[in-house]
Protein backbone atom coordinates (compact mmCIF):
# COMPACT_ATOMS: atom_id res chain seq x y z
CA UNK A 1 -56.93 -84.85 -101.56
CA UNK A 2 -59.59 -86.24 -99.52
CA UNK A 3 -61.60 -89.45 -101.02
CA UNK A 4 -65.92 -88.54 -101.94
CA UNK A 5 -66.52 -91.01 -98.88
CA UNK A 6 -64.12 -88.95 -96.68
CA UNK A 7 -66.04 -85.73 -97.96
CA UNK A 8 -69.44 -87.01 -97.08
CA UNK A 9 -68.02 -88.17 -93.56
CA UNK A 10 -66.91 -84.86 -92.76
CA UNK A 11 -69.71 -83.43 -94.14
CA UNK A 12 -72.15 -85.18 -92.16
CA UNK A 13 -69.87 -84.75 -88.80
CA UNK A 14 -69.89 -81.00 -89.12
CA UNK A 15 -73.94 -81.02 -90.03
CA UNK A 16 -74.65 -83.06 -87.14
CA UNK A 17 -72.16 -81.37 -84.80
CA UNK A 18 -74.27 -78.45 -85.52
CA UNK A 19 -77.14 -79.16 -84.50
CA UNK A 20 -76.17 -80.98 -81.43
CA UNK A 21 -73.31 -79.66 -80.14
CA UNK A 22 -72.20 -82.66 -79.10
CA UNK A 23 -69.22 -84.85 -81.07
CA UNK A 24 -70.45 -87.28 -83.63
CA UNK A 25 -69.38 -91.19 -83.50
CA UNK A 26 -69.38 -93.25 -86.45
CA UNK A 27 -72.52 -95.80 -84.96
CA UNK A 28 -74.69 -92.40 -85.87
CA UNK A 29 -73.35 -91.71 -89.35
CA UNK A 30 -73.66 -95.46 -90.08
CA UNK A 31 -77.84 -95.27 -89.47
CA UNK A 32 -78.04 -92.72 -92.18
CA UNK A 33 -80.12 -94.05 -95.20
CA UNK A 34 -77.76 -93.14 -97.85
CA UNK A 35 -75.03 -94.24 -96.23
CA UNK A 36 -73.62 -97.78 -97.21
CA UNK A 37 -70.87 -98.48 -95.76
CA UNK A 38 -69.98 -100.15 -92.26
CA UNK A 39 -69.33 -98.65 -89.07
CA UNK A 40 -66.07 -100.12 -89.22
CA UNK A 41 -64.89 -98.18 -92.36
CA UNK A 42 -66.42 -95.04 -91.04
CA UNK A 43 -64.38 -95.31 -87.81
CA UNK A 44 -61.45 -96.11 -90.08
CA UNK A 45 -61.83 -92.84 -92.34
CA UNK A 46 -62.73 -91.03 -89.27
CA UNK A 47 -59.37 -91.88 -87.86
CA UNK A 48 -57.69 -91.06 -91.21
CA UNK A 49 -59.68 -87.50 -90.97
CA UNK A 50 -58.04 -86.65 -87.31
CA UNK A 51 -54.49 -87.61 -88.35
CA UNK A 52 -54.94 -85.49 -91.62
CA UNK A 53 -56.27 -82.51 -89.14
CA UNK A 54 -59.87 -82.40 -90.23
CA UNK A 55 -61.50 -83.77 -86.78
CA UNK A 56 -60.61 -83.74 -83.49
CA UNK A 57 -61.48 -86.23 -80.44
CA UNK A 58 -62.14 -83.48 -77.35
CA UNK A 59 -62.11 -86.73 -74.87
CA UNK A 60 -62.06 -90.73 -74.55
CA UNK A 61 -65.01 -91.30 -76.05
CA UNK A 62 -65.11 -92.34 -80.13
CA UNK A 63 -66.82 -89.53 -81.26
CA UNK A 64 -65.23 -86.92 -83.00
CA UNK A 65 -65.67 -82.80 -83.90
CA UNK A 66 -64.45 -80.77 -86.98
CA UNK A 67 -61.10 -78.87 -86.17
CA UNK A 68 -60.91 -75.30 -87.83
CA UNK A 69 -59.30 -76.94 -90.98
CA UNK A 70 -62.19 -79.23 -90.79
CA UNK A 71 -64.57 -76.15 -90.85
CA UNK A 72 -62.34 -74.19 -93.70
CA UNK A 73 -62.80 -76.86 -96.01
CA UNK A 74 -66.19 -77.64 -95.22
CA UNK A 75 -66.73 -73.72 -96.46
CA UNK A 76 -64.54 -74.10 -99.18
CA UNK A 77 -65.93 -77.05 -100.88
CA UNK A 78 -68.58 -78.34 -99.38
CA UNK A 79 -71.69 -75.63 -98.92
CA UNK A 80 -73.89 -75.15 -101.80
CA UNK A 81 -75.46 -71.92 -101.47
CA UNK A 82 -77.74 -71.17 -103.98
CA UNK A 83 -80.71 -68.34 -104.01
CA UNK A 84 -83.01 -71.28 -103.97
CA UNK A 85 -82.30 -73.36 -100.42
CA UNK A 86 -83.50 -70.29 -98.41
CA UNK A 87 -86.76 -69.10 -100.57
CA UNK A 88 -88.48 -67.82 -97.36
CA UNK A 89 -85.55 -66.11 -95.67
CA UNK A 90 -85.21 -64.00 -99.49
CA UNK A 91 -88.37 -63.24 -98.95
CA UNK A 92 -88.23 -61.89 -95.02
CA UNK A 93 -84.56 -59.95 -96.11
CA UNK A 94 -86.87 -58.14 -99.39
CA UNK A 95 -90.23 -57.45 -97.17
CA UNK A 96 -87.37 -55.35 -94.96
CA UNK A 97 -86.11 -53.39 -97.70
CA UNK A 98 -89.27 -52.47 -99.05
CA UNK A 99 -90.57 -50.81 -95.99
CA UNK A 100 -88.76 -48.21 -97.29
CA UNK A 101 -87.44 -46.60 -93.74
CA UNK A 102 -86.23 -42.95 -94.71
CA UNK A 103 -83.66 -42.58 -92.37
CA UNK A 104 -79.94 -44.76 -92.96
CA UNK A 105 -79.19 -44.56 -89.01
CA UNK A 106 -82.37 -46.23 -89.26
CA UNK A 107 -82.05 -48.81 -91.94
CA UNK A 108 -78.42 -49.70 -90.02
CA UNK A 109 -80.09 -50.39 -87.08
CA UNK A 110 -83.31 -52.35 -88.78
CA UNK A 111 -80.59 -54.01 -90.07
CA UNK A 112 -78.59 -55.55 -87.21
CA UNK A 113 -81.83 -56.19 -85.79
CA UNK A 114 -82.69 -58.61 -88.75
CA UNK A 115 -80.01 -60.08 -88.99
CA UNK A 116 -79.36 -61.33 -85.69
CA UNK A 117 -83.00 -62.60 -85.27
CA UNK A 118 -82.75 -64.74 -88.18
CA UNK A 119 -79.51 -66.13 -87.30
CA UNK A 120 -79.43 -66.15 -83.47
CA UNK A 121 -75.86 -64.90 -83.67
CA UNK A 122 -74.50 -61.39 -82.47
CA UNK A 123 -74.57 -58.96 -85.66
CA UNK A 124 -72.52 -56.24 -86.35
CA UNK A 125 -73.25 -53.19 -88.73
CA UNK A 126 -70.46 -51.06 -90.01
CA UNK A 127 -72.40 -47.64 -90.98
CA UNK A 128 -71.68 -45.73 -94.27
CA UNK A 129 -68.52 -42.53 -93.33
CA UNK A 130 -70.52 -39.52 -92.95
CA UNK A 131 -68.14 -38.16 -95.54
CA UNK A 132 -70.09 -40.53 -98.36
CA UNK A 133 -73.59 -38.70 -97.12
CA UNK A 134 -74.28 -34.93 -98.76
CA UNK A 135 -75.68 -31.88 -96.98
CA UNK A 136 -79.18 -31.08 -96.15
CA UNK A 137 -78.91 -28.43 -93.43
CA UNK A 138 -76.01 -25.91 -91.29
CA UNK A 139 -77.05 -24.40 -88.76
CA UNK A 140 -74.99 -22.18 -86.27
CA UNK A 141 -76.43 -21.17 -82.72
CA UNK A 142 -74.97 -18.91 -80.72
CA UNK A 143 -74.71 -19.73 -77.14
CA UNK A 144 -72.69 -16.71 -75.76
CA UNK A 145 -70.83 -13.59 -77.80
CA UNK A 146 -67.47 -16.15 -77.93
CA UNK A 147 -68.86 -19.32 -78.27
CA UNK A 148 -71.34 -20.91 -80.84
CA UNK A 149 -72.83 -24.54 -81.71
CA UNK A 150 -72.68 -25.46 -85.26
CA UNK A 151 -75.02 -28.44 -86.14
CA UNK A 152 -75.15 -30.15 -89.25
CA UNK A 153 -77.93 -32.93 -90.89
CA UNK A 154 -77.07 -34.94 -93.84
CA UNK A 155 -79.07 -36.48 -96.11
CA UNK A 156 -78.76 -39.94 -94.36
CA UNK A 157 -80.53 -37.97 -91.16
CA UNK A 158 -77.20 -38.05 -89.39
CA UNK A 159 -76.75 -35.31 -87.01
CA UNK A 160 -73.61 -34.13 -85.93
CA UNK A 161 -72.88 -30.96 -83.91
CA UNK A 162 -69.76 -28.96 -82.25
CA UNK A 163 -68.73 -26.45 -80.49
CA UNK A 164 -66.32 -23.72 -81.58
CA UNK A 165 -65.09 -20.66 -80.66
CA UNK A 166 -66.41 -17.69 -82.27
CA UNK A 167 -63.52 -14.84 -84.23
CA UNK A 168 -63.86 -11.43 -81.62
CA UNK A 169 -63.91 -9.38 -84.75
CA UNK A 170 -66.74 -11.55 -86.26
CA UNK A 171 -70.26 -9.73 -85.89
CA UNK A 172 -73.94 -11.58 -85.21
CA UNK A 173 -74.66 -10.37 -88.66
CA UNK A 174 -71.73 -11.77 -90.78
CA UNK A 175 -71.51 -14.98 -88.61
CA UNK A 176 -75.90 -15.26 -90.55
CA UNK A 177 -74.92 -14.22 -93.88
CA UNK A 178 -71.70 -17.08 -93.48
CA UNK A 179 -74.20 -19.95 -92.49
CA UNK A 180 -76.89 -18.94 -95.54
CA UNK A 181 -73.71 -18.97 -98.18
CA UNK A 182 -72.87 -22.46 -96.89
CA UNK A 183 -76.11 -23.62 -96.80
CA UNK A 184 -76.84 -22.12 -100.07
CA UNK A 185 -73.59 -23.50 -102.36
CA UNK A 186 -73.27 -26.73 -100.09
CA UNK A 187 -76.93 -28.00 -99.49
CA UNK A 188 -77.07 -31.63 -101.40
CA UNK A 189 -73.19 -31.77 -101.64
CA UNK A 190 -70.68 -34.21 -100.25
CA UNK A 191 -69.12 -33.77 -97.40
CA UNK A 192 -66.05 -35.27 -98.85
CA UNK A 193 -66.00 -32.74 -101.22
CA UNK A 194 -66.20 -29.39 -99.20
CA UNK A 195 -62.84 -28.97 -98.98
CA UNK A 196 -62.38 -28.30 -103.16
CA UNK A 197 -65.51 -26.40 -103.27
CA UNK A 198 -64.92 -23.95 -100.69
CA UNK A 199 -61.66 -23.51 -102.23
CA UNK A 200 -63.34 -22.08 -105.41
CA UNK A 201 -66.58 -20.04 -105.82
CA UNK A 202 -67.88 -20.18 -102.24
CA UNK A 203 -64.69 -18.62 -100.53
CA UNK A 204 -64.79 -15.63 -103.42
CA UNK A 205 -68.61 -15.36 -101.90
CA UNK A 206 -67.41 -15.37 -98.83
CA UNK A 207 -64.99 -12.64 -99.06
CA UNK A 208 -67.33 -10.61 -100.94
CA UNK A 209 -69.72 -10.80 -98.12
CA UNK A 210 -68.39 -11.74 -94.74
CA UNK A 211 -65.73 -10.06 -93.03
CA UNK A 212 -63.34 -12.37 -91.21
CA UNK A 213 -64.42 -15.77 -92.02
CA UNK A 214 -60.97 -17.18 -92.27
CA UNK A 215 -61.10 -18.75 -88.76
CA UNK A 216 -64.56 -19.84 -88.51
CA UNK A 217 -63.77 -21.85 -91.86
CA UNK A 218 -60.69 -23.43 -90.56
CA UNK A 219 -62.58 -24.93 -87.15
CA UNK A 220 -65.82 -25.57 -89.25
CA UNK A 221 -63.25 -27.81 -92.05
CA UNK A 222 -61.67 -29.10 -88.75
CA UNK A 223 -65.04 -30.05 -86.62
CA UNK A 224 -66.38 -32.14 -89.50
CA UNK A 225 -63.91 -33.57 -90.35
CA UNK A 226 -64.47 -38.05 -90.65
CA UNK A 227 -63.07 -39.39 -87.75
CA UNK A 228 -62.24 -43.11 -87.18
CA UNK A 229 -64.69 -44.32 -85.27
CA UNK A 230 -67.73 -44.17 -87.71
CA UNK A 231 -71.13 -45.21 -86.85
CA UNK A 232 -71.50 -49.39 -85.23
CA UNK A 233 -74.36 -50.98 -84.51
CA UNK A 234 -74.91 -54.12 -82.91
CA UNK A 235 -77.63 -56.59 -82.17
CA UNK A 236 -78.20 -59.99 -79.93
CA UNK A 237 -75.40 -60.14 -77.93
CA UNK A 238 -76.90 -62.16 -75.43
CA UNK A 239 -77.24 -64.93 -78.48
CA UNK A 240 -73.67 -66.05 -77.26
CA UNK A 241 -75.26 -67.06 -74.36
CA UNK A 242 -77.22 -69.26 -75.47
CA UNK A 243 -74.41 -71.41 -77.26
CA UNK A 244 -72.45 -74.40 -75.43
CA UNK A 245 -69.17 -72.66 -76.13
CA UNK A 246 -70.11 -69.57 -74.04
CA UNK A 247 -70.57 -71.02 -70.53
CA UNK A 248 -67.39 -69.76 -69.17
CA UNK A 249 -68.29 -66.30 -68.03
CA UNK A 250 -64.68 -64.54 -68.29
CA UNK A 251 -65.22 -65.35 -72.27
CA UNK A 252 -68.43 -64.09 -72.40
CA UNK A 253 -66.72 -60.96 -70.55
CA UNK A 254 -63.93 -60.29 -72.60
CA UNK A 255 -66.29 -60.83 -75.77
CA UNK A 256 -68.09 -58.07 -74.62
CA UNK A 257 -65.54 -55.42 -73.69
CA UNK A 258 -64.64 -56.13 -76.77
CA UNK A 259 -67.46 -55.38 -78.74
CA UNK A 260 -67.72 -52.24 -76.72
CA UNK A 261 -64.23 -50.91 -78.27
CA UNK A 262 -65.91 -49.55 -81.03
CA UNK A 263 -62.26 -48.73 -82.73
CA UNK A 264 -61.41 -52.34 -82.33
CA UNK A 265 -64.54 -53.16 -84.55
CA UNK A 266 -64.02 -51.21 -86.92
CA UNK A 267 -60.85 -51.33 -87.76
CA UNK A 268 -61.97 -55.21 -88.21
CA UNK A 269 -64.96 -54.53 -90.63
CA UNK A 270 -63.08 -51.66 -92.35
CA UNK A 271 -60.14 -54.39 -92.89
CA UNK A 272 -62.90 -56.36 -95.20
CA UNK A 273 -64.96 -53.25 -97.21
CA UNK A 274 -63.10 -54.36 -100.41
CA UNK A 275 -63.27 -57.93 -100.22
CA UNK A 276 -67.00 -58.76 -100.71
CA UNK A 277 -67.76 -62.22 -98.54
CA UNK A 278 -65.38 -63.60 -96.06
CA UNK A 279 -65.17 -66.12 -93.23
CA UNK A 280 -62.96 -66.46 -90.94
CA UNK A 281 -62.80 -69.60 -88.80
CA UNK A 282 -61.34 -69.56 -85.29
CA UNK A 283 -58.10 -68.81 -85.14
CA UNK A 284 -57.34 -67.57 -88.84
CA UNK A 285 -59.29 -64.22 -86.92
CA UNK A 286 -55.70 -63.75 -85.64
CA UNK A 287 -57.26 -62.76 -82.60
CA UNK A 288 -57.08 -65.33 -79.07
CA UNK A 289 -59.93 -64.35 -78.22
CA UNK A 290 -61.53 -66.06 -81.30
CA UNK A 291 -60.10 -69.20 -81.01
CA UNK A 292 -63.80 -70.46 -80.65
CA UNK A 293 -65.63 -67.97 -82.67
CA UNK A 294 -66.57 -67.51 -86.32
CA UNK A 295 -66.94 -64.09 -88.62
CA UNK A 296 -68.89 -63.89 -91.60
CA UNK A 297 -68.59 -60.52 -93.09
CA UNK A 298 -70.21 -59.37 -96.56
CA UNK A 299 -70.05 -55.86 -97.75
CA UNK A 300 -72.80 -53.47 -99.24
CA UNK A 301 -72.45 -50.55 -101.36
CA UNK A 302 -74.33 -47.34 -102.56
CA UNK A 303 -74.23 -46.73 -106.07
CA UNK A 304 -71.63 -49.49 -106.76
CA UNK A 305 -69.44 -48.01 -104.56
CA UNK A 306 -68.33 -50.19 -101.48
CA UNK A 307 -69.22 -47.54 -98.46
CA UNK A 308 -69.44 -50.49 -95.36
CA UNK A 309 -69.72 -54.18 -94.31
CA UNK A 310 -71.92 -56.33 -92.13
CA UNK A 311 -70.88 -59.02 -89.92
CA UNK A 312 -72.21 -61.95 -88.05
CA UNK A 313 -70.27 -63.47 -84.85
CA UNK A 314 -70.67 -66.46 -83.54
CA UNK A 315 -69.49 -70.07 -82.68
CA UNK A 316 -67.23 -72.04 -84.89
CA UNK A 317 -70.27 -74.91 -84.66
CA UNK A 318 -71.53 -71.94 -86.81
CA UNK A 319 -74.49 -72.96 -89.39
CA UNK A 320 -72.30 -71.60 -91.95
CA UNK A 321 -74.82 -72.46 -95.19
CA UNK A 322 -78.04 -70.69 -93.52
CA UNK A 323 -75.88 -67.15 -92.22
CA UNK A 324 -73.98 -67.21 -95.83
CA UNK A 325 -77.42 -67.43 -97.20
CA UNK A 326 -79.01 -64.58 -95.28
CA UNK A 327 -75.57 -61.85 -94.43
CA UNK A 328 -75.10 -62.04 -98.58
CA UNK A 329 -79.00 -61.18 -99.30
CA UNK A 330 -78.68 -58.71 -96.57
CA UNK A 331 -75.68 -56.64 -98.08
CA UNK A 332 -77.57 -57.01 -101.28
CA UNK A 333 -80.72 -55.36 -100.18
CA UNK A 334 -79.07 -52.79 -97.62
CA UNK A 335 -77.22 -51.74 -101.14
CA UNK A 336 -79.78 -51.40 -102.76
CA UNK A 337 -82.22 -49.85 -100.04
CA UNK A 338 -79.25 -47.17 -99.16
CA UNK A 339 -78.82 -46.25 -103.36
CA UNK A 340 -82.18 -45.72 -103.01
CA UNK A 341 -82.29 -43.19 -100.44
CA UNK A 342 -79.40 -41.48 -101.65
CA UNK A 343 -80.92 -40.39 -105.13
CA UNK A 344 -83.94 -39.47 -102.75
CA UNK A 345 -86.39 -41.74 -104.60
CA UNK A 346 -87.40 -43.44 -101.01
């Protein structure tokens, strides 16, 4: 267990290392005002820090830079992040939410945009499954006598459409009178739960009315159905650049492909929906490529229900306190913002 003099050593090493990039030697923490104790024993606990694991010395000279334990327990037990230290950032995160943009696609990308403007790190936004959203409109539009596009807007103002072939035996006339039964049982439903209600009351409609609607119901069900990939947005990717750690340009690189692989990303952010706030340090990402990077990831939910996270990605010199601050008061409004416009009171 590491000593209250140890604690505020490490502390002020990561705080400075911050700021500056640049390792911290004991001469600096020595000038503090509350500090008062020699430069000696500072150099002496500094020492005792490395061999314990906490700091590292990345050349000859006597400074020194927190190692990934270093930053863990800095995290841990050292941050006090409180509603109060960050009065004006509340303040920015609640003037968003109460602009009241009607759209989600466009509260997800309002969102990212925030986010990484107040933090000058890339941000990531994992968007709700379109099979949490409910139905406002199906449409179907012929585009030749065998083929047809359906298209289908939620209540989120997603828009999805296919293409699907149309039955031979199916006429102009029954393919109408199958889209207004849809529309008409299925219009402020959720998509997640077509599946039980066509099984009941709409299919008895449907073979009351429509004549061969078995296959058109089978590549509808299969069109629509959630895929993996759902909806990613991202913002200030070129903030890596502007960090000390990103100079090498191959990193940079094979950051970006990586962000591109939209699976990849998701599979990440899904990974966290159900654990609320997490950081991950370096290399507990389990991931090489962020040996030097840090994730911050908070979730948000719609009614109570956990539906998708938000991320932040940057350095491991990350100022953890200030993105903690602002990704948690982000889910929190982005939850409340999305309940909002999906009991349509927006």
């Amino acid at each position: 267990m590491l000593s209250r003099r140890q604690l505020y050593i490490l502390q002020a090493i990561v705080d400075d290392y911050v700021q500056t990039a640049e390792p911290v030697g004991s001469r600096s923490i020595s000038k503090r005002e509350d500090v008062d104790f020699s430069a000696a024993t500072i150099r002496n606990e500094m020492a005792d820090l490395e061999e314990m694991g906490f700091l590292m010395k990345p050349h000859s000279s006597s400074g020194r830079i927190p190692s990934h334990k270093g930053y863990r327990l800095y995290v841990d037990q050292l941050l006090n992040v409180t509603e109060n230290n960050h009065l004006g950032l509340i303040t920015s995160v609640q003037q968003l939410f109460d602009s009241r943009v009607s759209e989600v696609e466009a509260v997800m990308r309002k969102t990212a945009a925030v986010l990484s403007e107040m933090t000058n790190y890339v941000s990531v936004v994992l968007g709700p499954a379109m099979s949490n959203t409910k139905l406002k409109q199906l449409q179907i539009i012929p585009l030749s006598t065998t083929q047809a596009v359906a298209i289908l807007v939620t209540d989120s103002g997603h828009v999805e459409n296919r293409t699907f072939d149309i039955p031979r035996n199916m006429s102009i006339s029954d393919l109408e009178k199958f889209v207004n039964i849809l529309n008409e049982q299925l219009t402020d439903s959720p998509i997640k739960q077509w599946e039980a209600l066509m099984s009941n009351e709409i299919e008895r409609l449907l073979r009351q009315h429509v004549d061969h609607y078995e296959k058109i119901h089978q590549d509808l069900s299969a069109a629509f159905k959630p895929k993996v990939n759902e909806q990613i947005f991202y913002n200030g990717m070129l903030n890596l650049l502007a960090q000390p750690e990103f100079k090498d340009v191959e990193k940079i690189r094979q950051m970006l492909e990586w962000l591109e692989d939209k699976k990849e990303v998701y599979s990440l952010l899904n990974a966290m929906n159900s654990k609320g706030l997490t950081v991950k340090i370096g290399e507990e990402n389990r991931f090489e490529l962020f040996d030097d990077i840090s994730m911050i990831t908070a979730t948000y939910a719609i009614d109570g229900d956990t539906v998708g996270s938000i991320g932040l990605i940057g350095p491991t010199r990350m100022q953890y306190e200030r993105a903690i601050q602002i990704i948690t008061q982000m889910a929190d409004g982005l939850s409340t913002s999305l309940t909002r416009l999906y009991r349509h009171d927006a």
